[in-house]
Protein backbone atom coordinates (compact mmCIF):
# COMPACT_ATOMS: atom_id res chain seq x y z
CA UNK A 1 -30.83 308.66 92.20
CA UNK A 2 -29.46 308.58 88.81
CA UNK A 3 -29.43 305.29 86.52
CA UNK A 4 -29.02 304.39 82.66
CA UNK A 5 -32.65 303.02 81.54
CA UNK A 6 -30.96 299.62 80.13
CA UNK A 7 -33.83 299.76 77.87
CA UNK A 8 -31.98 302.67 76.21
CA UNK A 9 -28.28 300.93 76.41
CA UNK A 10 -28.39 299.35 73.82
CA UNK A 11 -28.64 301.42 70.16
CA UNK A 12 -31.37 300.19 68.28
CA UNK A 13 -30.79 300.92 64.54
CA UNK A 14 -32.69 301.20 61.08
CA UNK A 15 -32.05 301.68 57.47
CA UNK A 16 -32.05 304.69 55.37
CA UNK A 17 -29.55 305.09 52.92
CA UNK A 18 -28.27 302.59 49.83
CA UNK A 19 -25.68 300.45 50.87
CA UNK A 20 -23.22 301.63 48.66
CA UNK A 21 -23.71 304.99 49.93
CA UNK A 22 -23.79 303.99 53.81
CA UNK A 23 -20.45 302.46 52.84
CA UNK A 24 -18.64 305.59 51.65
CA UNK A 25 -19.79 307.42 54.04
CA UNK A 26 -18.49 305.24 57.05
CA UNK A 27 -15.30 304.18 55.89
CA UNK A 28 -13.77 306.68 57.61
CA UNK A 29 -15.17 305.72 61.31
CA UNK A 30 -14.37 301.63 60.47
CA UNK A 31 -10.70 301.79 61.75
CA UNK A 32 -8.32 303.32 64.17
CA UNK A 33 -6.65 306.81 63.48
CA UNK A 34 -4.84 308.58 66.39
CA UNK A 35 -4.34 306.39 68.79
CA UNK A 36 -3.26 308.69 71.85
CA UNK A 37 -1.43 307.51 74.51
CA UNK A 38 -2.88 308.92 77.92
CA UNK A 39 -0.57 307.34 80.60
CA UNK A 40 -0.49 303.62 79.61
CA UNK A 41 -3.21 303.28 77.43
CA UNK A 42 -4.37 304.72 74.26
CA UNK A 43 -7.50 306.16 73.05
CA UNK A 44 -8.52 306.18 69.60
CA UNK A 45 -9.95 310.14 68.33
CA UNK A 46 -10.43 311.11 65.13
CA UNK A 47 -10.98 314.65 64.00
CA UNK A 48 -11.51 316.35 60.47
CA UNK A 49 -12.26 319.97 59.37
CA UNK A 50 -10.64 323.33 60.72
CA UNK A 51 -11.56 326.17 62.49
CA UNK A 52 -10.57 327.90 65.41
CA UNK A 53 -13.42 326.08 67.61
CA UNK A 54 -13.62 322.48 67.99
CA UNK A 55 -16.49 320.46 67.98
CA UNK A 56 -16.35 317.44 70.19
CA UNK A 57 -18.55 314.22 70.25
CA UNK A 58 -19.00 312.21 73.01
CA UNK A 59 -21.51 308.48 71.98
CA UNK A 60 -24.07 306.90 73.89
CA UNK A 61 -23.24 304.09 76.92
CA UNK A 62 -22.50 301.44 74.30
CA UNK A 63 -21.30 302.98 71.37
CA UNK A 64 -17.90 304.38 70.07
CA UNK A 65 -17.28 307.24 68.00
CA UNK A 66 -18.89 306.18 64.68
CA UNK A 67 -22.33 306.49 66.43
CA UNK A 68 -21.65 310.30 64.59
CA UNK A 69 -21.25 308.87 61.37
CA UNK A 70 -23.57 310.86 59.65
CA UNK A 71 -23.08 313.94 61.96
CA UNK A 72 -19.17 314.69 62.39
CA UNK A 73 -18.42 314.55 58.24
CA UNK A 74 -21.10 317.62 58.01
CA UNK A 75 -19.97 319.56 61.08
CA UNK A 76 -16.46 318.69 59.67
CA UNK A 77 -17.48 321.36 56.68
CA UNK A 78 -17.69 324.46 58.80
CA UNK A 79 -15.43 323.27 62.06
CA UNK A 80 -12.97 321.09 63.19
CA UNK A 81 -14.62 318.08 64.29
CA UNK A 82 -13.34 315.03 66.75
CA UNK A 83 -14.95 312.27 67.73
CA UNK A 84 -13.75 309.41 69.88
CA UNK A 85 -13.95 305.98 71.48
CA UNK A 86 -14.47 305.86 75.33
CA UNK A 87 -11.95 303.39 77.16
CA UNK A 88 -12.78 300.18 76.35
CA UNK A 89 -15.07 301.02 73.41
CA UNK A 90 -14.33 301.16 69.40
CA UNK A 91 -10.77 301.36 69.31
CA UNK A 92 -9.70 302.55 72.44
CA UNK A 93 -7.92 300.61 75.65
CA UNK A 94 -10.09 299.32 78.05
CA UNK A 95 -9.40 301.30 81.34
CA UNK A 96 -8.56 300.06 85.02
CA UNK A 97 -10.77 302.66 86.82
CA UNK A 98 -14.80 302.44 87.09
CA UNK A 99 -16.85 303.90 84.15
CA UNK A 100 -18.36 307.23 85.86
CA UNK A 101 -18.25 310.42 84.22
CA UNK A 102 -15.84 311.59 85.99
CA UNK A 103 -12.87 308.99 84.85
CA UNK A 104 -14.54 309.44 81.16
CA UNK A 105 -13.96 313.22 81.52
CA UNK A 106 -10.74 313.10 83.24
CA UNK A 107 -10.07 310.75 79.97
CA UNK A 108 -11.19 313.38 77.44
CA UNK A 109 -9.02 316.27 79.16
CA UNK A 110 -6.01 314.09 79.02
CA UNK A 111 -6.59 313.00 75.36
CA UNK A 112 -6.99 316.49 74.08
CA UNK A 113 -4.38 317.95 75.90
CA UNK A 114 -2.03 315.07 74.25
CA UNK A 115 -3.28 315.27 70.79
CA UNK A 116 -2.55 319.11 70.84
CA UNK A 117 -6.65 319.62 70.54
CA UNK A 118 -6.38 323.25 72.19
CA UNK A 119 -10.18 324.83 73.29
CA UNK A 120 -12.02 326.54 72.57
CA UNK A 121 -14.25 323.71 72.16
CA UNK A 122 -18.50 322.83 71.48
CA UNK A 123 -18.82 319.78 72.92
CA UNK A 124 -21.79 317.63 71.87
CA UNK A 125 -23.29 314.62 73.79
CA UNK A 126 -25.83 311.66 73.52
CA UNK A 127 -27.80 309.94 76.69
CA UNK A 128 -24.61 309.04 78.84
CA UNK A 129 -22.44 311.13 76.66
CA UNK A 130 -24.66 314.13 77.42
CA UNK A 131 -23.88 313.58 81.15
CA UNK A 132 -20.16 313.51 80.55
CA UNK A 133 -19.68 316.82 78.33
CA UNK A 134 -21.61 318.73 81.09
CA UNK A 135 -19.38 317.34 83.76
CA UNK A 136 -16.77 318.51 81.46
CA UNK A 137 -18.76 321.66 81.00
CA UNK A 138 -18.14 322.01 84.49
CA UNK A 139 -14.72 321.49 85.63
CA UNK A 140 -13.49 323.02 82.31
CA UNK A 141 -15.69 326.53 81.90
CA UNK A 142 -13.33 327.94 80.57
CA UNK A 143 -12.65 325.41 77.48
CA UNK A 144 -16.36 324.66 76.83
CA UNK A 145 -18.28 327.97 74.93
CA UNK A 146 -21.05 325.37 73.95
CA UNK A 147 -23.18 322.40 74.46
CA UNK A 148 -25.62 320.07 72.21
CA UNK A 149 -27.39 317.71 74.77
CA UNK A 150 -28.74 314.98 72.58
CA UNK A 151 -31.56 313.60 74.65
CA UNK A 152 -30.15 313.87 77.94
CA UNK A 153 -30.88 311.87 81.32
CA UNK A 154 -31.78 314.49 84.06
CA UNK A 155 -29.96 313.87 87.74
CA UNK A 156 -33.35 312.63 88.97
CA UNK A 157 -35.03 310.80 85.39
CA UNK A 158 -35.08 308.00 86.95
CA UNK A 159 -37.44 308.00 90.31
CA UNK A 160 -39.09 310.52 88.25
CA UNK A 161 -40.16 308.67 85.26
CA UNK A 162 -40.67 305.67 88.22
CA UNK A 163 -43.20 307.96 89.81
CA UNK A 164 -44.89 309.36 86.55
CA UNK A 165 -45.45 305.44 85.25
CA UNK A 166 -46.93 304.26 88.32
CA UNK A 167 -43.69 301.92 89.01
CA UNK A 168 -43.62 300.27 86.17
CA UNK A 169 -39.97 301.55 85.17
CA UNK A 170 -38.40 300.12 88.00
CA UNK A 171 -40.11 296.67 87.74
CA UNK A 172 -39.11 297.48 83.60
CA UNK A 173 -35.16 297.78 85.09
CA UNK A 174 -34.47 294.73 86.80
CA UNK A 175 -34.81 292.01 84.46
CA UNK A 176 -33.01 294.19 81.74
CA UNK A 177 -30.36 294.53 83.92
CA UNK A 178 -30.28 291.31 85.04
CA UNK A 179 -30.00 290.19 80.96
CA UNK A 180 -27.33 292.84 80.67
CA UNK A 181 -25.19 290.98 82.65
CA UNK A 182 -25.87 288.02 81.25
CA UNK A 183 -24.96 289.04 78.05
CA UNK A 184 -21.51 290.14 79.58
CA UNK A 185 -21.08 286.89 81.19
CA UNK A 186 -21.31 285.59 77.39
CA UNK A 187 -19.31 288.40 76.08
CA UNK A 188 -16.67 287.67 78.19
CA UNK A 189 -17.12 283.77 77.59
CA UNK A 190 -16.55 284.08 73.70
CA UNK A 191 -19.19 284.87 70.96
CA UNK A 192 -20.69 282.85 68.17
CA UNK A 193 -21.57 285.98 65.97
CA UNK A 194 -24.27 283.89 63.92
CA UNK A 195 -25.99 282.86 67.09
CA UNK A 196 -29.14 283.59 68.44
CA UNK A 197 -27.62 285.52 71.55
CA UNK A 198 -25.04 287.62 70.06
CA UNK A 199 -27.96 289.00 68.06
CA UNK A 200 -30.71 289.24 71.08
CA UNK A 201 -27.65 291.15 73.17
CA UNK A 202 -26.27 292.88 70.27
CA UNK A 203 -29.08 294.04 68.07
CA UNK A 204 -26.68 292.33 65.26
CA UNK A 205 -25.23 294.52 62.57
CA UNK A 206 -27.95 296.28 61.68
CA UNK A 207 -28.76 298.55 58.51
CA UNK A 208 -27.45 301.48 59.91
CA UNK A 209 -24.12 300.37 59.53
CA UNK A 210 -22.40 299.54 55.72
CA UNK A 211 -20.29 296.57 55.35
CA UNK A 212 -17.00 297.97 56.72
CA UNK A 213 -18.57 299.36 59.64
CA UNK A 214 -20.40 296.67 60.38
CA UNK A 215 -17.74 294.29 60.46
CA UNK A 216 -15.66 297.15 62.56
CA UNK A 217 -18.88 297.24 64.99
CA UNK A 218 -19.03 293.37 65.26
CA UNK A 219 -15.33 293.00 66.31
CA UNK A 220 -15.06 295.42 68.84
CA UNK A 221 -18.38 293.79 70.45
CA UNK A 222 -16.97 290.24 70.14
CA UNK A 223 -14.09 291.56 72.80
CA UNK A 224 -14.62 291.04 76.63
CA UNK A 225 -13.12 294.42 76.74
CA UNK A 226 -16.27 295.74 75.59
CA UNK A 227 -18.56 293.85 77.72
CA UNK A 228 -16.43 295.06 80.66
CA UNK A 229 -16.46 298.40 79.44
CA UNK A 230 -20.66 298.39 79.35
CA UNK A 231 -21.15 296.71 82.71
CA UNK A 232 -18.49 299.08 84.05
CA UNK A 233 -20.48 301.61 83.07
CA UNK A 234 -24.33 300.50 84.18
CA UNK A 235 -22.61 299.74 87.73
CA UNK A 236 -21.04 303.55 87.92
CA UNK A 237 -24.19 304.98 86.81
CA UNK A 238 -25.46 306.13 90.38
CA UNK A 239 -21.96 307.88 91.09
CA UNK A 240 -21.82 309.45 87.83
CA UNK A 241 -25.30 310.84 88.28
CA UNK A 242 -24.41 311.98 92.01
CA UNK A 243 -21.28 313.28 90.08
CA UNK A 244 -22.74 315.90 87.35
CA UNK A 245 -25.75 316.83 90.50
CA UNK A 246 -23.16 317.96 92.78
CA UNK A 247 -21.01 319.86 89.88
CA UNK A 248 -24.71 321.58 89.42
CA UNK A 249 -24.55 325.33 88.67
CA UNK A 250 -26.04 327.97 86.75
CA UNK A 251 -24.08 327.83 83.15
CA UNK A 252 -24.44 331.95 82.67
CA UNK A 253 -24.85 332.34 79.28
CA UNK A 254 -23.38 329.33 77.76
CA UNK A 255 -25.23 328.80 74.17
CA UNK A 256 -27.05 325.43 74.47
CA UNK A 257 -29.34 323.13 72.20
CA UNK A 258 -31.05 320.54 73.84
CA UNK A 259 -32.54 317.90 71.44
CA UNK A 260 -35.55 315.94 72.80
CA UNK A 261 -36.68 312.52 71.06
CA UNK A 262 -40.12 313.08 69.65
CA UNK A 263 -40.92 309.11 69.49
CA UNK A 264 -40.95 307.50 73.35
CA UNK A 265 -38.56 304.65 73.47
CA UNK A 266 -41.42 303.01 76.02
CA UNK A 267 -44.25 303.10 73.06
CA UNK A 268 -45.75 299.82 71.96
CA UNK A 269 -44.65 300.04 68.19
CA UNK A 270 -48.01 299.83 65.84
CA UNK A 271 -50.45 300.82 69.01
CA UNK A 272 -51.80 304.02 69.98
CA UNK A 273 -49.69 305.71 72.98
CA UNK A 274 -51.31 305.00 76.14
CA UNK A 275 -51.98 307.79 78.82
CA UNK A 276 -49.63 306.69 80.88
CA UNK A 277 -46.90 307.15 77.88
CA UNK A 278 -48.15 310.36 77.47
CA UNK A 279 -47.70 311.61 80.62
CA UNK A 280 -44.01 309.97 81.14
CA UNK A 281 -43.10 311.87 77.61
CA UNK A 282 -44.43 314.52 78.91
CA UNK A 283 -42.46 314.61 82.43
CA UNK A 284 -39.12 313.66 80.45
CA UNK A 285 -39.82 317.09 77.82
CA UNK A 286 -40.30 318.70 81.39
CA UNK A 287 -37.02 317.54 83.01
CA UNK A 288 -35.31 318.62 79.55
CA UNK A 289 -36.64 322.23 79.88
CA UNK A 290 -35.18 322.32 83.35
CA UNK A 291 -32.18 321.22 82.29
CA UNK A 292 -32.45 324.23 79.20
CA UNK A 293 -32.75 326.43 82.25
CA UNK A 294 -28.98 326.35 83.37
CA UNK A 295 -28.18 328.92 81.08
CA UNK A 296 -30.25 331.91 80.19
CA UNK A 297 -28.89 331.24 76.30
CA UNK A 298 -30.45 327.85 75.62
CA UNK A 299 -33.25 326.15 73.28
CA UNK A 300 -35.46 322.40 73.46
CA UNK A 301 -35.65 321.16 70.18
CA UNK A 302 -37.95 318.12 69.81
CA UNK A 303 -37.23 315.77 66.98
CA UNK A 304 -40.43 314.20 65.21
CA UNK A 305 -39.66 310.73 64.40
CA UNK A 306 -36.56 310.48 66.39
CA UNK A 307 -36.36 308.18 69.01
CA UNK A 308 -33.51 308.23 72.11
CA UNK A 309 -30.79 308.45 70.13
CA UNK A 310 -31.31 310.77 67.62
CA UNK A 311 -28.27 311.17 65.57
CA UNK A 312 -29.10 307.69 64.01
CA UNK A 313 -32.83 308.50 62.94
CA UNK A 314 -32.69 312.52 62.52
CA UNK A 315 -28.72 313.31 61.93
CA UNK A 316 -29.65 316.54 60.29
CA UNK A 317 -31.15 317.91 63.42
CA UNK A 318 -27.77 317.45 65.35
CA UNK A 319 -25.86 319.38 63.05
CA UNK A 320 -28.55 322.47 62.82
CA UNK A 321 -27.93 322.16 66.48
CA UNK A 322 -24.29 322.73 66.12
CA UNK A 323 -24.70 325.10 63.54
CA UNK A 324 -26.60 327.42 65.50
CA UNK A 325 -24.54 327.07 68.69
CA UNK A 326 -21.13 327.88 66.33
CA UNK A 327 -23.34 330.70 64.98
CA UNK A 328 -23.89 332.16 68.16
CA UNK A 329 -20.10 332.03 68.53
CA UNK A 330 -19.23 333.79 65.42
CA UNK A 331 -17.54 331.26 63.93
């Protein structure tokens, strides 16, 4: 069985740069740009840079594009680079089908084939977006002539972390599902941005994010559309786990990077990690190295001081990632 931690949903995020800086470097991600019709809806993408390979980015559960703000402007210098907003997410129309991978890869296809994106392509992933660029991986070998797995889930993470932590995941998953939902009950009720639940739900604006950004990131989160979107996407997590496991093949010799969090996400912050942490770290770096092992051209990276989703903590280590994997293509 395959199921988004909710614990790792939602993007937790810190400061790093001035504002003023954070702000020019955003801009760019804080509104729409192509917005591509794919049969009745549109889906926002926005791509910079040229090259004869395209890099694609493809966010966590509950984030749009701009979750490669600091990634896509740099891999934008040696390739083109696209990034954009699942259906429902950023900028993008929500979408009448259930959020598996499947329907967000059947998505992608359609968008690039409309926006005249031709392959080849690197496609890069975090968490859930990891699952959908190797489903896309999959039914498209012949695009895809690289991957960047940004701390992916494995097909079986879940019972197996379960087992590793004595049980304590599962009994962990309930209740933050439970508040999931309730926070997309109130999502889809109307938000009070100031209030104490937006923020709880939300994480708030965070100093990640600049001004313009910020303000984008609030709006799109004060729409049902999103909520929908997000709960869409925790209820088709089983089928779009049983969906990448039954794609499940050897890769040949596909160049791949996967990226490994070097800072558990289950941790107590300010206490020393417990055995039990250890040895669930430990199992996840072990699932990673089996996932390195569908193609005989492949590398684990782990991040120190990067948490789950490392393009907001460690940015520079995604695009070394890409940089090697265009390397290895020539380009």
């Amino acid at each position: 069985m395959h199921r988004l931690v909710p614990g790792l949903i939602l993007v937790g995020v810190a400061g790093g740069a001035s504002g003023a800086a954070i702000d020019s470097r955003q801009q760019a991600f804080a509104h729409p740009h192509q917005l591509v019709d794919i049969g009745g809806r549109r889906l926002n993408l926005y791509c910079s840079g040229a090259g004869p390979v395209t890099v694609v980015f493809d966010a966590p559960s509950s984030e749009a594009g701009w979750s490669w703000h600091a990634v896509q402007p740099e891999v934008a210098k040696r390739a083109r680079a696209c990034v954009y907003d699942r259906a429902g997410l950023g900028f993008s129309d929500p979408s009448p089908l259930p959020g598996t991978s499947a329907h967000a890869v059947a998505d992608l296809h359609a968008l690039l084939a409309k926006a005249g994106i031709a392959p080849p392509y690197v496609m890069v992933g975090s968490s859930y977006g990891a699952n959908n660029v190797q489903l896309y991986a999959y039914r498209y070998p012949d695009d895809v002539k690289g991957l960047v797995l940004v701390d992916a889930p494995h097909d079986d993470e879940t019972d197996r972390l379960d087992k590793v932590s004595q049980g304590k995941l599962k009994m962990a998953m309930a209740p933050m599902d439970a508040f999931m939902r309730q926070c997309a009950q109130a999502g889809q009720r109307g938000w009070s941005v100031a209030g104490e639940g937006f923020v709880n739900c939300t994480g708030g604006t965070g100093e990640l994010y600049g001004r313009e950004l910020a303000a984008a990131r609030l709006a799109t989160m004060t729409r049902p559309a999103y909520w929908q979107a997000l709960v869409s996407q925790m209820d088709g997590g089983d089928a779009s786990g049983a969906q990448l496991k039954a794609a499940r093949r050897s890769y040949g010799n596909l160049p791949m990077v996967l990226l490994v969090r070097g800072v558990s996400p289950y941790a107590v912050p300010g206490q020393p990690q417990s055995a039990l942490n250890k040895a669930t770290e430990a199992e996840h770096l072990a699932m990673q190295k089996e996932l390195a092992a569908y193609s005989t051209r492949s590398s684990v990276r782990v991040v120190p001081g990067a948490g789950h989703v490392i393009q907001d903590a460690k940015p520079d280590a995604v695009v070394r990632a890409v940089d090697d994997v265009l390397g290895q293509l020539g380009q």
